[in-house]
N, C-alpha and C. Protein backbone atom coordinates (compact mmCIF):
# COMPACT_ATOMS: atom_id res chain seq x y z
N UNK A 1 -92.38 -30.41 -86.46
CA UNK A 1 -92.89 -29.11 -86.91
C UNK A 1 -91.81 -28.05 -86.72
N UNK A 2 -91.87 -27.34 -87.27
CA UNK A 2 -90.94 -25.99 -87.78
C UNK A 2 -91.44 -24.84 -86.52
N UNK A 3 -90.58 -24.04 -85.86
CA UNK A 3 -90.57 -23.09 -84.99
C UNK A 3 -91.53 -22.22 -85.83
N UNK A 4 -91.61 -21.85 -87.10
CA UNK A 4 -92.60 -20.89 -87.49
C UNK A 4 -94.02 -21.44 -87.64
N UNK A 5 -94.10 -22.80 -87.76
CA UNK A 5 -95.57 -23.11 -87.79
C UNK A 5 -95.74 -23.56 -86.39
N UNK A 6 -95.18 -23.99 -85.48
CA UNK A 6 -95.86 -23.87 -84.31
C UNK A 6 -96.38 -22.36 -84.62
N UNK A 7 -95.27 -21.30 -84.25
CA UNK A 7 -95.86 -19.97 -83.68
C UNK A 7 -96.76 -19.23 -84.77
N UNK A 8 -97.62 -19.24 -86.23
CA UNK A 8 -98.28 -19.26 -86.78
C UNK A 8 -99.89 -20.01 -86.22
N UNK A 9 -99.68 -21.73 -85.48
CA UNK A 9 -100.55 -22.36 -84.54
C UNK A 9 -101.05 -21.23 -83.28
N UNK A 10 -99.65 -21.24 -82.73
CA UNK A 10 -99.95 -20.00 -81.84
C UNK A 10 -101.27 -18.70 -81.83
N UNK A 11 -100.47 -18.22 -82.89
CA UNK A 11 -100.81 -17.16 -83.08
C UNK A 11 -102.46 -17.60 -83.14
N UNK A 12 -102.87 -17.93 -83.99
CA UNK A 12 -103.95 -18.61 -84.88
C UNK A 12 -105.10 -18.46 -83.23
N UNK A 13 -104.77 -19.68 -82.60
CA UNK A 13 -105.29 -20.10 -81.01
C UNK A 13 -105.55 -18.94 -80.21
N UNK A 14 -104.28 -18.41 -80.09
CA UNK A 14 -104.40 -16.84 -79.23
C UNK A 14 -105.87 -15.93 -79.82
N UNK A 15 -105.52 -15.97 -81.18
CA UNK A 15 -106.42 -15.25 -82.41
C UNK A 15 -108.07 -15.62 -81.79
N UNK A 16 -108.38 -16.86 -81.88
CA UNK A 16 -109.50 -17.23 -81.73
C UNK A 16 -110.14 -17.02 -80.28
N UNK A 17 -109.36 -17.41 -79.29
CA UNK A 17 -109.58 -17.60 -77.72
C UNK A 17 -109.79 -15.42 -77.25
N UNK A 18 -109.16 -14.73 -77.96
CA UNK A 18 -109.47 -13.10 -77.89
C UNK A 18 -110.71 -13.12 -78.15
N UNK A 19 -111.00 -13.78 -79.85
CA UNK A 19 -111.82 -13.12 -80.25
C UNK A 19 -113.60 -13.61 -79.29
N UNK A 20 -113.36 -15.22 -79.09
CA UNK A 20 -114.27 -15.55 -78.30
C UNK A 20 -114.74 -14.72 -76.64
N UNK A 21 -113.42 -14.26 -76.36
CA UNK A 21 -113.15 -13.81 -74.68
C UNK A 21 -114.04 -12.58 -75.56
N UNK A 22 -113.40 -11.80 -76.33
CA UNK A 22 -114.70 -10.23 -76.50
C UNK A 22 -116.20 -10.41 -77.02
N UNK A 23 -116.41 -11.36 -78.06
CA UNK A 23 -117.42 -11.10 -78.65
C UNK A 23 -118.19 -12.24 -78.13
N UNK A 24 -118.12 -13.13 -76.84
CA UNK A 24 -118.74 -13.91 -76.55
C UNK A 24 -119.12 -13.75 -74.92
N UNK A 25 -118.00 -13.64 -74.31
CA UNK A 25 -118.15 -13.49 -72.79
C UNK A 25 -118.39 -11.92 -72.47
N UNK A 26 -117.49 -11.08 -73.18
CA UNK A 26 -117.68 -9.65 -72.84
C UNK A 26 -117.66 -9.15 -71.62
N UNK A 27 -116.38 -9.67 -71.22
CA UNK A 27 -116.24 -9.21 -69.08
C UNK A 27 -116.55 -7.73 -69.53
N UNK A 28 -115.81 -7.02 -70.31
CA UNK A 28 -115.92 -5.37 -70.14
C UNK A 28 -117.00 -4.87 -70.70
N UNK A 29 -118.15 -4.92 -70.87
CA UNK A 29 -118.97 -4.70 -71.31
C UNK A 29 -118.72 -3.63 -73.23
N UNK A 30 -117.62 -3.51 -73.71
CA UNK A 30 -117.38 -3.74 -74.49
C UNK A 30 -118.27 -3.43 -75.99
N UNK A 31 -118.49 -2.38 -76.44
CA UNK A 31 -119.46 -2.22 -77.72
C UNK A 31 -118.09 -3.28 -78.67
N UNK A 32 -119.27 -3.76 -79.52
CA UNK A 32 -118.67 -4.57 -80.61
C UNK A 32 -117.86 -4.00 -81.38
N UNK A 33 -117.86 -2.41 -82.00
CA UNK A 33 -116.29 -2.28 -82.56
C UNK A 33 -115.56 -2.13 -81.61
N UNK A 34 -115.67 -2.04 -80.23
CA UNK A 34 -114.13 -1.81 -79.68
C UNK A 34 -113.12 -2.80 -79.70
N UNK A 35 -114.83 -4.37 -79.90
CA UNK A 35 -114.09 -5.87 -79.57
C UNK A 35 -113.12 -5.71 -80.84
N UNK A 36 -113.61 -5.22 -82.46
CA UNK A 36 -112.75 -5.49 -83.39
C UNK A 36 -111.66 -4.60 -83.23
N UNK A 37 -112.17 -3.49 -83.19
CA UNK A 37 -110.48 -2.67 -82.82
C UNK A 37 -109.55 -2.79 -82.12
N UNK A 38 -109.93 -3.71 -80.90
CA UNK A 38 -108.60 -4.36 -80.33
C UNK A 38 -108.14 -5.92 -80.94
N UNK A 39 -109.63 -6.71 -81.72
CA UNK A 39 -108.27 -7.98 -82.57
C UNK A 39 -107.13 -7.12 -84.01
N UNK A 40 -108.31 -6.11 -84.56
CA UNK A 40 -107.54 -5.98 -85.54
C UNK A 40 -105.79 -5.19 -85.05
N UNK A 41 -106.31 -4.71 -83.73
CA UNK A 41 -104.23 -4.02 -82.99
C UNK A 41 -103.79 -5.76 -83.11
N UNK A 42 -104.43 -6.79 -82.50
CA UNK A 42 -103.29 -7.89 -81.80
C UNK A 42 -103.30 -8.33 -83.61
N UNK A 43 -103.67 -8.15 -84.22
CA UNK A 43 -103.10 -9.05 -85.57
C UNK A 43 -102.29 -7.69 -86.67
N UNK A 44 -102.34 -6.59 -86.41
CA UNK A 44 -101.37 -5.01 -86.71
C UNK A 44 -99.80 -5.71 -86.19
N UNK A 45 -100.19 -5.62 -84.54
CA UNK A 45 -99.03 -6.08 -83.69
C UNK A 45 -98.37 -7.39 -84.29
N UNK A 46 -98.81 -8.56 -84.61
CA UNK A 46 -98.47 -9.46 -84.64
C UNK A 46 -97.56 -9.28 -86.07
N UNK A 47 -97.81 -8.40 -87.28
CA UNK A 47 -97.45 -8.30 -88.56
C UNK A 47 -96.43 -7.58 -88.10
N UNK A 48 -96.28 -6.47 -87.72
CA UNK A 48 -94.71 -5.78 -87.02
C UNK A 48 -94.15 -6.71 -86.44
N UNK A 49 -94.87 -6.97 -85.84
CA UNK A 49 -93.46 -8.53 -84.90
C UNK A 49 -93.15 -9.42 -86.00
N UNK A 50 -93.35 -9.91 -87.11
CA UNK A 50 -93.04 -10.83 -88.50
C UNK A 50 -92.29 -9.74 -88.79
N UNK A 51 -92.20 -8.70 -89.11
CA UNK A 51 -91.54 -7.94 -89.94
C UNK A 51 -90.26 -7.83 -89.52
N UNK A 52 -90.34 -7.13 -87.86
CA UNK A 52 -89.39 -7.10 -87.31
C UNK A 52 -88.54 -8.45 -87.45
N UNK A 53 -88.87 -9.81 -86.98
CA UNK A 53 -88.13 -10.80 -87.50
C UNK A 53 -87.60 -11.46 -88.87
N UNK A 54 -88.11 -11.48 -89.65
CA UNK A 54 -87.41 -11.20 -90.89
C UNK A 54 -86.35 -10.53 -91.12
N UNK A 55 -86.07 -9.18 -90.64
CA UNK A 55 -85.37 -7.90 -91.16
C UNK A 55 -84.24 -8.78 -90.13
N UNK A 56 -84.38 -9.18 -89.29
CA UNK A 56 -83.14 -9.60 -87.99
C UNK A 56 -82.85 -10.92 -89.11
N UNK A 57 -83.98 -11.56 -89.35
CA UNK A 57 -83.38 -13.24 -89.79
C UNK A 57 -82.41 -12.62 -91.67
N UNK A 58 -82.74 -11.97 -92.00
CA UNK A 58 -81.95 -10.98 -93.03
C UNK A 58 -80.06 -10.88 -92.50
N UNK A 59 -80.24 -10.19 -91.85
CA UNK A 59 -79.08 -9.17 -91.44
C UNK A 59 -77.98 -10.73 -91.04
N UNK A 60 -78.65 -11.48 -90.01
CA UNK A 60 -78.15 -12.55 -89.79
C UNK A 60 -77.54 -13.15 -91.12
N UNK A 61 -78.15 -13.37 -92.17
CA UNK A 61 -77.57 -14.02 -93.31
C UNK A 61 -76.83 -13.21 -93.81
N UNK A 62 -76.55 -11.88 -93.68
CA UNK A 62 -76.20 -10.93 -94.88
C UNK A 62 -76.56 -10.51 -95.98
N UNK A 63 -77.85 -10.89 -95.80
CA UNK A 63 -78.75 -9.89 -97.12
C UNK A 63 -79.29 -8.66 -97.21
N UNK A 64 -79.26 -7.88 -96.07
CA UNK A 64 -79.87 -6.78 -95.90
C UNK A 64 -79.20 -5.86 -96.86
């Protein structure tokens, strides 16, 4: 497997195991949009971090 589909797997796992930890266990007692407003930051976050790598895996080749 390819370093990007592991960390796509990753991501994916992390993705699910959040979303279960808020909208299932709810340590913080937690109203239900706050649960979505914090997956929809970790998957915001996660698209800047792709972006950011690209623009580096770019520059590296000399395409920027």
């Amino acid at each position: 497997m390819s370093a990007e589909a592991i960390e796509k797997i990753v991501f994916v796992i992390v993705g699910i195991l959040l979303a279960l930890f808020l909208f299932v266990w709810n340590p913080m007692e937690l109203y239900a949009s706050t649960s979505r407003w914090i997956i929809i930051g970790y998957i915001v976050l996660y698209a800047i971090y792709r972006f950011i790598i690209d623009i580096n895996k770019s520059k590296k080749r000399g395409t920027s």
